[in-house]
C-alpha atoms as a PDB file:
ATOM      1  CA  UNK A   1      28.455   1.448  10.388  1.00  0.00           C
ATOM      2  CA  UNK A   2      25.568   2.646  11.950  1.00  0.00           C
ATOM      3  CA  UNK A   3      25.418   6.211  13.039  1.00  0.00           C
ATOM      4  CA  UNK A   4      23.565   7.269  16.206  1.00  0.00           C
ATOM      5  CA  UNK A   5      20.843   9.883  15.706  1.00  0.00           C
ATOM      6  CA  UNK A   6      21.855  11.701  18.769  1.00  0.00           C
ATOM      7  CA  UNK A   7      25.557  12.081  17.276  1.00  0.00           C
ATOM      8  CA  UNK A   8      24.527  14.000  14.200  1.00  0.00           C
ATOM      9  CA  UNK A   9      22.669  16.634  16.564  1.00  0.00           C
ATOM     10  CA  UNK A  10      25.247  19.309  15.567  1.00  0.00           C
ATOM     11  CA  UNK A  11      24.524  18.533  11.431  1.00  0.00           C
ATOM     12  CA  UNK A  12      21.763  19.313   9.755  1.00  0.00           C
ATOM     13  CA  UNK A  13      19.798  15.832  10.416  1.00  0.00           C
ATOM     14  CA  UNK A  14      18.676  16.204  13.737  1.00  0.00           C
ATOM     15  CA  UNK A  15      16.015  19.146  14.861  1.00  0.00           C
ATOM     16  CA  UNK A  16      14.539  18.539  18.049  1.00  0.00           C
ATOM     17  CA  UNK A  17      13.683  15.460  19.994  1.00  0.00           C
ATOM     18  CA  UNK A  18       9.841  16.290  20.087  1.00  0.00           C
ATOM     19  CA  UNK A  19       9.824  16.607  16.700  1.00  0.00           C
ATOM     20  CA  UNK A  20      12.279  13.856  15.541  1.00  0.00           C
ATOM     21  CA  UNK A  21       9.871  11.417  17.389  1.00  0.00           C
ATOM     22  CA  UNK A  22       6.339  12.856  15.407  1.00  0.00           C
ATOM     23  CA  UNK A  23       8.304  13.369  12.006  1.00  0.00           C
ATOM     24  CA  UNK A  24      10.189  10.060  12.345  1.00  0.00           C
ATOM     25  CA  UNK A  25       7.607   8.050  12.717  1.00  0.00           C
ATOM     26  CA  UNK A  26       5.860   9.283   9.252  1.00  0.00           C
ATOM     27  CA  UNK A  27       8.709   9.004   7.265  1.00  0.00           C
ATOM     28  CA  UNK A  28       9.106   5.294   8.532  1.00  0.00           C
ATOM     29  CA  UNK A  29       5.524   4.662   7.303  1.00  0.00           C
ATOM     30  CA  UNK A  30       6.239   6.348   4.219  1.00  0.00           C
ATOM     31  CA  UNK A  31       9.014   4.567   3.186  1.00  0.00           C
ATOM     32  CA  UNK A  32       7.421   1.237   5.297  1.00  0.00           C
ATOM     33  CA  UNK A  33       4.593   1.394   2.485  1.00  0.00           C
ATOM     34  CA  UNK A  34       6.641   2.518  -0.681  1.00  0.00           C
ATOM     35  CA  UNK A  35       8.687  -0.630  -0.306  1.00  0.00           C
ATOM     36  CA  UNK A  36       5.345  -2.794   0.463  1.00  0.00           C
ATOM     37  CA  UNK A  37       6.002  -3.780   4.248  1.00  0.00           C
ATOM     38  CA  UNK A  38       3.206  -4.570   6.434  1.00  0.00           C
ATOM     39  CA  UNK A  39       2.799  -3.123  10.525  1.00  0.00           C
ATOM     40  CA  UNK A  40       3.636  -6.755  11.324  1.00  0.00           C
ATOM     41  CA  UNK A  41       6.786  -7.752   9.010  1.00  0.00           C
ATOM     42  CA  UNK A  42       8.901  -6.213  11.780  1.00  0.00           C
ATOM     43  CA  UNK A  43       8.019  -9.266  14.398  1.00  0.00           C
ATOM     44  CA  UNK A  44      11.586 -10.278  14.047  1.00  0.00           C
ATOM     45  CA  UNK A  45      13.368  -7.190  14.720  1.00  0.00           C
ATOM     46  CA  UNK A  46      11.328  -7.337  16.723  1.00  0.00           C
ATOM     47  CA  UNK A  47       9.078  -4.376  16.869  1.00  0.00           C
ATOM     48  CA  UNK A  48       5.487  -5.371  17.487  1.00  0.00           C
ATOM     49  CA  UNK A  49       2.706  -4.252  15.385  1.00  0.00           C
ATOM     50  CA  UNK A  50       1.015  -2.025  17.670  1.00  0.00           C
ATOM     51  CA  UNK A  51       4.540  -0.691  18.491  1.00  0.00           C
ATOM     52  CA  UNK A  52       4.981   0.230  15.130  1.00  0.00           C
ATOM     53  CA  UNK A  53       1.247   1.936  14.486  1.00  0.00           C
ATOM     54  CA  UNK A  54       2.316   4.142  17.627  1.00  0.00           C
ATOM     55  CA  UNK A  55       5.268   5.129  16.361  1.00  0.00           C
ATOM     56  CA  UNK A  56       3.767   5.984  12.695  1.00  0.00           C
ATOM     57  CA  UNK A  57       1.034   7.724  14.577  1.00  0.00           C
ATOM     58  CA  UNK A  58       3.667  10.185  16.499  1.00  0.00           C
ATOM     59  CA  UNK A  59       1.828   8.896  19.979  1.00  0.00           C
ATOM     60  CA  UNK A  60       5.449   7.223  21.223  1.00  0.00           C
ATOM     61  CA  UNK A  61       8.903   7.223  19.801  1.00  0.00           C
ATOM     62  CA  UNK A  62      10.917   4.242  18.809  1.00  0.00           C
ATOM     63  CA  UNK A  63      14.574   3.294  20.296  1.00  0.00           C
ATOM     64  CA  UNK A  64      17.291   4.440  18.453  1.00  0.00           C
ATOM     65  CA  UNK A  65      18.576   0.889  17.736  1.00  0.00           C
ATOM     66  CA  UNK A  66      15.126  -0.972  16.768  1.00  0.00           C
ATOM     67  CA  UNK A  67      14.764   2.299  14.322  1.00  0.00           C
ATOM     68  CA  UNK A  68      17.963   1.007  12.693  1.00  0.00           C
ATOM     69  CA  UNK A  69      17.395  -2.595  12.500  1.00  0.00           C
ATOM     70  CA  UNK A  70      13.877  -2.011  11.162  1.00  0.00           C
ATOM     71  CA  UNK A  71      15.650   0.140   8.135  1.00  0.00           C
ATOM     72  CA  UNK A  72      18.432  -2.901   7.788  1.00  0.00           C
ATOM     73  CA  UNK A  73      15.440  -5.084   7.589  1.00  0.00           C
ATOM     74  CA  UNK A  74      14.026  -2.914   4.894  1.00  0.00           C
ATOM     75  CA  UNK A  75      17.328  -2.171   3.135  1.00  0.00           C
ATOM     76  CA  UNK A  76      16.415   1.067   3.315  1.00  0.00           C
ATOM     77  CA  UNK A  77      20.197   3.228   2.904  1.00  0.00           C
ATOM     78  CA  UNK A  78      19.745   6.297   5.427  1.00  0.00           C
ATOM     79  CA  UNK A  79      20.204   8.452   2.564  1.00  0.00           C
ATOM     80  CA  UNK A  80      16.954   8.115   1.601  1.00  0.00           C
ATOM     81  CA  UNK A  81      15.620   8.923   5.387  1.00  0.00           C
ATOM     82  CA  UNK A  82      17.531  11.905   5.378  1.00  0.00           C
ATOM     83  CA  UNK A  83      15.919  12.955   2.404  1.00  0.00           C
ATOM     84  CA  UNK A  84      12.605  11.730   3.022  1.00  0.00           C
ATOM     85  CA  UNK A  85      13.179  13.379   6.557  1.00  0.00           C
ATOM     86  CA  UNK A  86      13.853  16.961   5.533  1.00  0.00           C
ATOM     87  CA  UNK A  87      10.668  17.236   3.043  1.00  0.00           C
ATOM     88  CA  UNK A  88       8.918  16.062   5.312  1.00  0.00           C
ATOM     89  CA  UNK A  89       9.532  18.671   8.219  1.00  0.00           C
ATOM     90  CA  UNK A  90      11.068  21.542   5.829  1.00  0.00           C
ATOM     91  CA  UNK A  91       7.011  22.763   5.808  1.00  0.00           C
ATOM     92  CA  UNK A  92       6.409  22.735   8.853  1.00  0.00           C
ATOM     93  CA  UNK A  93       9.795  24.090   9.845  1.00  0.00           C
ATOM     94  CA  UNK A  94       8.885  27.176   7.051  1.00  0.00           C
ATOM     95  CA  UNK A  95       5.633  27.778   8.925  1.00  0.00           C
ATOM     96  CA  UNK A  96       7.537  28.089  12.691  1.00  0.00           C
ATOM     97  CA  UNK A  97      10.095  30.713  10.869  1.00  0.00           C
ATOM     98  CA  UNK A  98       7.627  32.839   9.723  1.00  0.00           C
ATOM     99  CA  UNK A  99       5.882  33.057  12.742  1.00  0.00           C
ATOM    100  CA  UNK A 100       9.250  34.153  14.603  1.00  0.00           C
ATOM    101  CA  UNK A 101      10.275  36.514  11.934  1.00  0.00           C
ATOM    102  CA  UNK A 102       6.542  38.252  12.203  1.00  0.00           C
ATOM    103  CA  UNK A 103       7.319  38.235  15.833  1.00  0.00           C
ATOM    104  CA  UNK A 104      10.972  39.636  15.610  1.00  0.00           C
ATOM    105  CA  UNK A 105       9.995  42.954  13.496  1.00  0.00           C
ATOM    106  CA  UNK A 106       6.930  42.968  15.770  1.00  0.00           C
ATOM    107  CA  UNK A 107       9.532  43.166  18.563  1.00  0.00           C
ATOM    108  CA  UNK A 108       7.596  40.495  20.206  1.00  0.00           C
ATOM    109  CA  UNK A 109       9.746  39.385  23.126  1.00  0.00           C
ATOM    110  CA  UNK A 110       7.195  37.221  24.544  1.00  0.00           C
ATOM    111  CA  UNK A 111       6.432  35.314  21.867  1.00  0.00           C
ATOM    112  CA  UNK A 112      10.168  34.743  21.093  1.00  0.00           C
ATOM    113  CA  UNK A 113      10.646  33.187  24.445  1.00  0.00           C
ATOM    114  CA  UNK A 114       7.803  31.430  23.903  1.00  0.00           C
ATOM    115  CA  UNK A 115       9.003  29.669  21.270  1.00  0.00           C
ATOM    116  CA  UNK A 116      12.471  29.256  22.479  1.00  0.00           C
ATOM    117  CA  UNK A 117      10.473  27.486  25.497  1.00  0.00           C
ATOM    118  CA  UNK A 118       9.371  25.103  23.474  1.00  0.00           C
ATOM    119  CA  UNK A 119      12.239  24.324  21.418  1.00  0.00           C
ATOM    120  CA  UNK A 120      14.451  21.123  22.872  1.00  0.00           C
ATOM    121  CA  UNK A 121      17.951  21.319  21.344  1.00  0.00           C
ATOM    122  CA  UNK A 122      20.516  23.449  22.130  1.00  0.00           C
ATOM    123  CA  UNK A 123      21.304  25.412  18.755  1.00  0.00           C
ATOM    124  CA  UNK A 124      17.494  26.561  18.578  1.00  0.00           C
ATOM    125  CA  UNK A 125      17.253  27.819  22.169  1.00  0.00           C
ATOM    126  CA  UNK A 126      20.808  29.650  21.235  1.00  0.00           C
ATOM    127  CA  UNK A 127      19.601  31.248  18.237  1.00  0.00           C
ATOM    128  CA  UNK A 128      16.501  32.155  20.647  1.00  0.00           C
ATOM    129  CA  UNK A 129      18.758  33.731  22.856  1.00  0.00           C
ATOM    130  CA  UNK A 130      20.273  35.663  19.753  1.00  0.00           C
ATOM    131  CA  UNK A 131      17.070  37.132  19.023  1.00  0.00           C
ATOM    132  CA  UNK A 132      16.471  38.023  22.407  1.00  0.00           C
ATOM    133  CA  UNK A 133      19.348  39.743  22.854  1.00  0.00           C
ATOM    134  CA  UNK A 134      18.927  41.938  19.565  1.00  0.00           C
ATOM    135  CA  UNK A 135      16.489  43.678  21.998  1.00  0.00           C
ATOM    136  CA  UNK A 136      18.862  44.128  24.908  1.00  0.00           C
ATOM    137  CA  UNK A 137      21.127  46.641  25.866  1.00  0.00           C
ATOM    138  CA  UNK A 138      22.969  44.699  27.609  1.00  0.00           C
ATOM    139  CA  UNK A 139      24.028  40.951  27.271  1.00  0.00           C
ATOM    140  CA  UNK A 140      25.903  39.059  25.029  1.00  0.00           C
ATOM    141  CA  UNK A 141      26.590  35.184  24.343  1.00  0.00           C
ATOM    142  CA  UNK A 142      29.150  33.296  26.529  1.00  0.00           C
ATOM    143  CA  UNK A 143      32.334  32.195  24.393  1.00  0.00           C
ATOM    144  CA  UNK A 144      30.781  28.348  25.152  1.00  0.00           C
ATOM    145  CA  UNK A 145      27.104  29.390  23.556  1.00  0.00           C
ATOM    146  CA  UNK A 146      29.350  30.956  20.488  1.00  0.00           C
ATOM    147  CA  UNK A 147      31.385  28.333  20.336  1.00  0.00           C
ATOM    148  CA  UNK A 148      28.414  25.785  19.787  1.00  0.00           C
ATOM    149  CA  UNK A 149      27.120  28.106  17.283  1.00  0.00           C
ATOM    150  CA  UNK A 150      29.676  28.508  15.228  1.00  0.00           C
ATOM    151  CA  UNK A 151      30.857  24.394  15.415  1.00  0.00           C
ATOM    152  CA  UNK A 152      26.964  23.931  14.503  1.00  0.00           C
ATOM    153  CA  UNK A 153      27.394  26.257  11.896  1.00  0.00           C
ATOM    154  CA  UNK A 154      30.820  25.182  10.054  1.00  0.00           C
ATOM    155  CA  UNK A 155      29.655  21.402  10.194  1.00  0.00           C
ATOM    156  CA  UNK A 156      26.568  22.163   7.271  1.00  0.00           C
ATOM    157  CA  UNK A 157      27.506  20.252   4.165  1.00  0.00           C
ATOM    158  CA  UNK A 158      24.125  21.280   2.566  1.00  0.00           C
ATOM    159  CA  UNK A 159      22.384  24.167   3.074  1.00  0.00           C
ATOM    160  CA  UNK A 160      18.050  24.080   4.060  1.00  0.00           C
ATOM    161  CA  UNK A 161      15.340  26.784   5.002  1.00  0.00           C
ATOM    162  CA  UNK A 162      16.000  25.409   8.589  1.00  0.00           C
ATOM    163  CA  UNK A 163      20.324  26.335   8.381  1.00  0.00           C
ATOM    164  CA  UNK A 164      19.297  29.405   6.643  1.00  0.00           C
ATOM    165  CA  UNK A 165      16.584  30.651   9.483  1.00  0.00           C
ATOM    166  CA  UNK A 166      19.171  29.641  12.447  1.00  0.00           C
ATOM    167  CA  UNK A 167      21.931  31.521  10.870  1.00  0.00           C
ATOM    168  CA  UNK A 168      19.619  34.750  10.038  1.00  0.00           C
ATOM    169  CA  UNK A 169      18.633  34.349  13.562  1.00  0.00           C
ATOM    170  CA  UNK A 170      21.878  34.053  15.040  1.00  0.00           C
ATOM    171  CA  UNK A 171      24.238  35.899  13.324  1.00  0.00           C
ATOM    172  CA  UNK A 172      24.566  39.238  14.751  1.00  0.00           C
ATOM    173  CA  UNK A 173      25.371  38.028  17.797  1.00  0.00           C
ATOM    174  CA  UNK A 174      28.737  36.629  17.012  1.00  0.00           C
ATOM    175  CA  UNK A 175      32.071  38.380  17.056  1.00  0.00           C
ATOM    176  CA  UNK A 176      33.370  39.866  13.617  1.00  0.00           C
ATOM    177  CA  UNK A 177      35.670  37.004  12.982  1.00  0.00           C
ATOM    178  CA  UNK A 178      33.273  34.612  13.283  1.00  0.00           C
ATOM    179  CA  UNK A 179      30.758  36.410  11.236  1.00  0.00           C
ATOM    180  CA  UNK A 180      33.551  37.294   8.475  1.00  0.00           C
ATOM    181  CA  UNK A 181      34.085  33.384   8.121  1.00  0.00           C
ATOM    182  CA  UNK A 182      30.691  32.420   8.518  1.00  0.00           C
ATOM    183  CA  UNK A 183      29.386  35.111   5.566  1.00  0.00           C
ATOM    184  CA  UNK A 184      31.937  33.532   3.530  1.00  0.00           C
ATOM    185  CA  UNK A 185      31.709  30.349   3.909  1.00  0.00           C
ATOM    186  CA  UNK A 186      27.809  30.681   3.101  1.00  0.00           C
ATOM    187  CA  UNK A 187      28.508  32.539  -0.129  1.00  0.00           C
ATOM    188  CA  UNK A 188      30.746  29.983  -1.530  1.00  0.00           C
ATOM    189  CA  UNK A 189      28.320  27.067   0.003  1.00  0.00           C
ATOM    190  CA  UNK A 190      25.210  28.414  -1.655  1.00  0.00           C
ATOM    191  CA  UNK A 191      26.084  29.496  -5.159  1.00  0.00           C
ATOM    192  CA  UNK A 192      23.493  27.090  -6.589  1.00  0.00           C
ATOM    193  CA  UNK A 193      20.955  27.922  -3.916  1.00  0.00           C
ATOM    194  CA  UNK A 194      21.219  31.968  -5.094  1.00  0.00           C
ATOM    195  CA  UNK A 195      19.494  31.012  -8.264  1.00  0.00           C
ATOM    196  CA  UNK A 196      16.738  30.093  -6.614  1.00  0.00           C
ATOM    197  CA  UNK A 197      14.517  33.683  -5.671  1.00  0.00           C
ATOM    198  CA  UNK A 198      13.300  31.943  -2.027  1.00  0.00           C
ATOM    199  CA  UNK A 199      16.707  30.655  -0.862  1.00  0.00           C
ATOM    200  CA  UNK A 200      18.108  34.269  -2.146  1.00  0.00           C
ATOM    201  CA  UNK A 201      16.262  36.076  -0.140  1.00  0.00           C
ATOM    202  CA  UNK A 202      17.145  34.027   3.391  1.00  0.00           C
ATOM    203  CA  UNK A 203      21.029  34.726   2.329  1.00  0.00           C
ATOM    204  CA  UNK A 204      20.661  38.334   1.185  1.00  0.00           C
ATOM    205  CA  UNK A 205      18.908  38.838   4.959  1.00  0.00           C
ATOM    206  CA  UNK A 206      21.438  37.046   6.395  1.00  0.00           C
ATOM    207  CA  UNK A 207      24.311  39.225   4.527  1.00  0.00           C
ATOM    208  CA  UNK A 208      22.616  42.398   5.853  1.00  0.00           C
ATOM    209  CA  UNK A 209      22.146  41.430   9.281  1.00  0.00           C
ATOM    210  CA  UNK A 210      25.965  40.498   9.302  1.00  0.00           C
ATOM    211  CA  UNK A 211      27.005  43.411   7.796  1.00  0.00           C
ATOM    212  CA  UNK A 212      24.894  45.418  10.350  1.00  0.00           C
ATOM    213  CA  UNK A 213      26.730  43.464  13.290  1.00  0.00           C
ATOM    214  CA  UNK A 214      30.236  44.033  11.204  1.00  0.00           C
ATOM    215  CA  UNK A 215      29.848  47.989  11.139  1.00  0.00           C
ATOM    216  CA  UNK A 216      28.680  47.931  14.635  1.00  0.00           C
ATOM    217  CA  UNK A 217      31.636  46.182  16.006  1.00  0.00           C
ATOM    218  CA  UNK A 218      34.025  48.619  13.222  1.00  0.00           C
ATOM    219  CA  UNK A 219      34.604  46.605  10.854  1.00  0.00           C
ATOM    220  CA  UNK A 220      33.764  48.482   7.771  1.00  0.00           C
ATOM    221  CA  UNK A 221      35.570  47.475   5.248  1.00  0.00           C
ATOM    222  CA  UNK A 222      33.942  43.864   5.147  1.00  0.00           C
ATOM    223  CA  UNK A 223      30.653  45.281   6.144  1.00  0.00           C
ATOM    224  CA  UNK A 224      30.848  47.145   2.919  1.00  0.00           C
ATOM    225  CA  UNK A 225      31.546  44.426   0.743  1.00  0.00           C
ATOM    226  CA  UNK A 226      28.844  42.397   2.335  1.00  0.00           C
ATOM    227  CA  UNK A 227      26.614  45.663   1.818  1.00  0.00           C
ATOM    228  CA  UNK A 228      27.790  45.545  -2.059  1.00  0.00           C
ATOM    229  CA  UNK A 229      27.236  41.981  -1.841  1.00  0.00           C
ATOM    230  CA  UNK A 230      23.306  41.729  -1.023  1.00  0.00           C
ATOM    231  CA  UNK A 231      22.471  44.219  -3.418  1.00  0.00           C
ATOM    232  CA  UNK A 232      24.058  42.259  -5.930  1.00  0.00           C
ATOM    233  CA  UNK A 233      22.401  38.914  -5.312  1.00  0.00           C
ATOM    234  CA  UNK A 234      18.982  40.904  -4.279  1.00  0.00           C
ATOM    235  CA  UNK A 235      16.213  41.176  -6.995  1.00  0.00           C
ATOM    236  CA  UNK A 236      15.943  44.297  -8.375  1.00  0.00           C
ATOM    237  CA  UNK A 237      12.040  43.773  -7.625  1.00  0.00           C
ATOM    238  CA  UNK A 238      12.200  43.380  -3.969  1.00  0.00           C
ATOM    239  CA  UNK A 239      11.563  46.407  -2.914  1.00  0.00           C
ATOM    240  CA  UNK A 240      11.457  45.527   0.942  1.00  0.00           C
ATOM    241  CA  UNK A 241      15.094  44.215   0.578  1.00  0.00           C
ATOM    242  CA  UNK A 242      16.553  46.806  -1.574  1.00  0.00           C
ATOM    243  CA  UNK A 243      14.919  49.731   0.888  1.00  0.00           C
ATOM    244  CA  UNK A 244      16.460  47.226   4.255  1.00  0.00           C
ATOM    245  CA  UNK A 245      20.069  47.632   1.946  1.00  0.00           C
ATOM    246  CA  UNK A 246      19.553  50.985   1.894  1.00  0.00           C
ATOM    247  CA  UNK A 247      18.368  51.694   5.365  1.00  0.00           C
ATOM    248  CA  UNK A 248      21.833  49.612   6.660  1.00  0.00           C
ATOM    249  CA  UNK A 249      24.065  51.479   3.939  1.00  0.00           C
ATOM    250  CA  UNK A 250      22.809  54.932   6.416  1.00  0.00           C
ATOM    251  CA  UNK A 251      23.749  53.173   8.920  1.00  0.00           C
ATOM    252  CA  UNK A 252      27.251  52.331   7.387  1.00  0.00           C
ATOM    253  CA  UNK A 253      27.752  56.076   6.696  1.00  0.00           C
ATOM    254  CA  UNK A 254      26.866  56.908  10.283  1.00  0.00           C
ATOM    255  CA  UNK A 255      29.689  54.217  11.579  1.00  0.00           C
ATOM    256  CA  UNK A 256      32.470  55.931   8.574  1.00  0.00           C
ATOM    257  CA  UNK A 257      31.724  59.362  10.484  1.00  0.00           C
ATOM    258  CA  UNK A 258      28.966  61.197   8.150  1.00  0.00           C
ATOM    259  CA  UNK A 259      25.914  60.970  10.820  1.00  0.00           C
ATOM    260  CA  UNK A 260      23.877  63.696   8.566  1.00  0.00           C
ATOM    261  CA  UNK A 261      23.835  61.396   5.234  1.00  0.00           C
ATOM    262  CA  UNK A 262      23.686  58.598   7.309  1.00  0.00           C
ATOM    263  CA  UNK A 263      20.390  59.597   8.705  1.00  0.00           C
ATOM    264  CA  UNK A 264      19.086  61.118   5.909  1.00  0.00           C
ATOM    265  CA  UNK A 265      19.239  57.690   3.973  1.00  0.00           C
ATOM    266  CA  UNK A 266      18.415  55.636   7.334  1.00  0.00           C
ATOM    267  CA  UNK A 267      15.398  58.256   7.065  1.00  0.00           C
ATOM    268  CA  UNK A 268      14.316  57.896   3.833  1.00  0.00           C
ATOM    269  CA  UNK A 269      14.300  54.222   3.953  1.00  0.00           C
ATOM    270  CA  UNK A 270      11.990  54.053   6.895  1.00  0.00           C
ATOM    271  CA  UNK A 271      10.023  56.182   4.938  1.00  0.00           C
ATOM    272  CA  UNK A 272       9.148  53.886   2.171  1.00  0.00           C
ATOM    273  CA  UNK A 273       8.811  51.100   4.175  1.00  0.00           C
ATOM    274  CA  UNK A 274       6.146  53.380   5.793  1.00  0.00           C
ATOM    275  CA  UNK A 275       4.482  53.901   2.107  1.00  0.00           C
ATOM    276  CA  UNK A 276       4.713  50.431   1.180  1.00  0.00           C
ATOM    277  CA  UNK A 277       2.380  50.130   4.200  1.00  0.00           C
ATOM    278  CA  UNK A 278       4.502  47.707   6.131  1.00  0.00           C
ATOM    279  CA  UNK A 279       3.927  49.508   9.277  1.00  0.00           C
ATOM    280  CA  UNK A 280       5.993  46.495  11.372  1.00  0.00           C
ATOM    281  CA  UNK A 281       9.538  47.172   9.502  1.00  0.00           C
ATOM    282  CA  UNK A 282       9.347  51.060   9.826  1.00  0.00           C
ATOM    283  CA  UNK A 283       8.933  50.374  13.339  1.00  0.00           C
ATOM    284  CA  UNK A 284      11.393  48.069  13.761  1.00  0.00           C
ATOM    285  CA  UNK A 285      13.868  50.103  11.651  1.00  0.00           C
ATOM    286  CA  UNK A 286      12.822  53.540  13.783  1.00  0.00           C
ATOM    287  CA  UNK A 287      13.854  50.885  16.689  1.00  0.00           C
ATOM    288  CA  UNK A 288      17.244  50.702  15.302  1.00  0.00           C
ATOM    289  CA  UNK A 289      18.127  54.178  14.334  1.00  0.00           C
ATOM    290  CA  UNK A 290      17.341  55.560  17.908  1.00  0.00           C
ATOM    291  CA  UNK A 291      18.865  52.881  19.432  1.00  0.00           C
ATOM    292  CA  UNK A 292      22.300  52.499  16.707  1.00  0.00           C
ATOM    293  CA  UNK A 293      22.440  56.139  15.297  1.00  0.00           C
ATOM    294  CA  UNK A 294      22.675  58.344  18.235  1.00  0.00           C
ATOM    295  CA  UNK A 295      22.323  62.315  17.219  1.00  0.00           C
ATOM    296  CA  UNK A 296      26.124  63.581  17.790  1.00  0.00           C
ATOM    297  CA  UNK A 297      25.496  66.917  19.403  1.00  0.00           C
END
């Protein structure tokens, strides 16, 4: 009956160890005082008091199994951790993506592999490595490292910021058949999320870096639809999302064989993100067309 933390590691429970310990440890007290236990109803568990004040503290982490008994001794279902669990870190977890997405359009390698550094489990230094490689000419993911992506991937039964971020950050790096799954998989997972203008925009910027990675590798067809798709679901408002559409529906044209519209629209995308003063996407997008869009002499 009971479930081993370490064994969900592939769902969307468990983040990283470091972090598991810290975060852990306040949801225990906060569902410890909602039900009205003391630091020292746990004797016969037996977790001492101190233990326990450590542990709520985030200064040492608790064994798996005493974690479990001291919920059974609570009747606490772990439903309600899981919950509890993912407000509790889905801040924090916010705050971490922004910092890496500042840092991607910055083209900040060093920061990214700072941060993959000090990540512990394996899907976040992966979708590290996917960002990494976004930068390099050469390199690619082993079929093992896609193969854990993916499996980590088609195992979410309910979608958060933190699935969202690790698929935006991962996805161009997989082959088209995984990507073509993956895209629709998320579309038909997240139909309720899309009503929701935050969650939208983490799935349209998803879509477009998939569709990007689609038309690179030739498929256009799908990249197209997933093109069609974005601006569909994208706010009619969001005029950073609708000019990124744009800028990757010039690059779409380039890949169908029309390299003059294709960089005339790639152009006049980077253009306005240059007049909307957001000086680190017109680089970033510059990046890409030199690097992606190749003038065919």
């Amino acid at each position: 009956m009971v479930q081993n933390i370490t064994e969900r590691s592939k769902g969307r429970f468990c983040y990283n160890i470091s972090m598991l310990d810290k975060n852990f440890g306040l949801v225990f007290k906060e569902i410890r005082k909602k039900r009205g236990f003391k630091l020292d109803s746990f004797a016969s568990v037996p977790i001492s008091k101190s233990t326990l004040s450590r542990f709520e503290t985030g200064k040492t982490s608790l064994e798996v199994d005493k974690f479990y008994q001291a919920l059974r001794f609570m009747d606490v279902p772990m439903a309600e951790v899981e919950q509890t669990y993912l407000a509790a870190t889905r801040g924090s977890f916010k705050a971490i993506y922004d910092e890496l997405y500042e840092a991607y359009y910055e083209m900040d390698v060093e920061k990214i592999r700072a941060f993959q550094k000090g990540f512990h489990e394996p899907v976040q230094k992966l979708a590290m490595k996917c960002l990494l490689l976004d930068f390099t000419a050469n390199g690619q993911l082993t079929e093992e490292d896609e193969e854990t992506l993916v499996d980590f991937f088609d195992e979410i039964e309910n979608w958060t910021i933190y699935e969202l971020s690790l698929l935006q950050f991962s996805v161009a790096q997989l082959n088209a058949r995984d990507i073509t799954n993956l895209l629709n998989n998320l579309h038909e997972d997240t139909k309720k999320l899309q009503t929701i203008r935050q969650y939208r925009r983490y799935i349209v910027q998803i879509t477009l870096k998939g569709a990007f990675a689609l038309a690179f590798q030739n498929n256009l067809k799908k990249a197209e639809q997933e093109l069609d798709l974005a601006f569909d679901i994208s706010d009619p408002d969001d005029l950073y999302l609708r000019n990124e559409i744009a800028f990757m529906r010039g690059y779409h044209l380039y890949k169908q064989g029309f390299p003059q519209k294709g960089h005339a629209l790639a152009k006049k995308a980077i253009q306005i993100f240059k007049d909307l003063q957001s000086d680190y996407a017109a680089n970033y997008f510059e990046m890409l067309e030199k690097r992606f869009m190749k003038v065919q002499k």
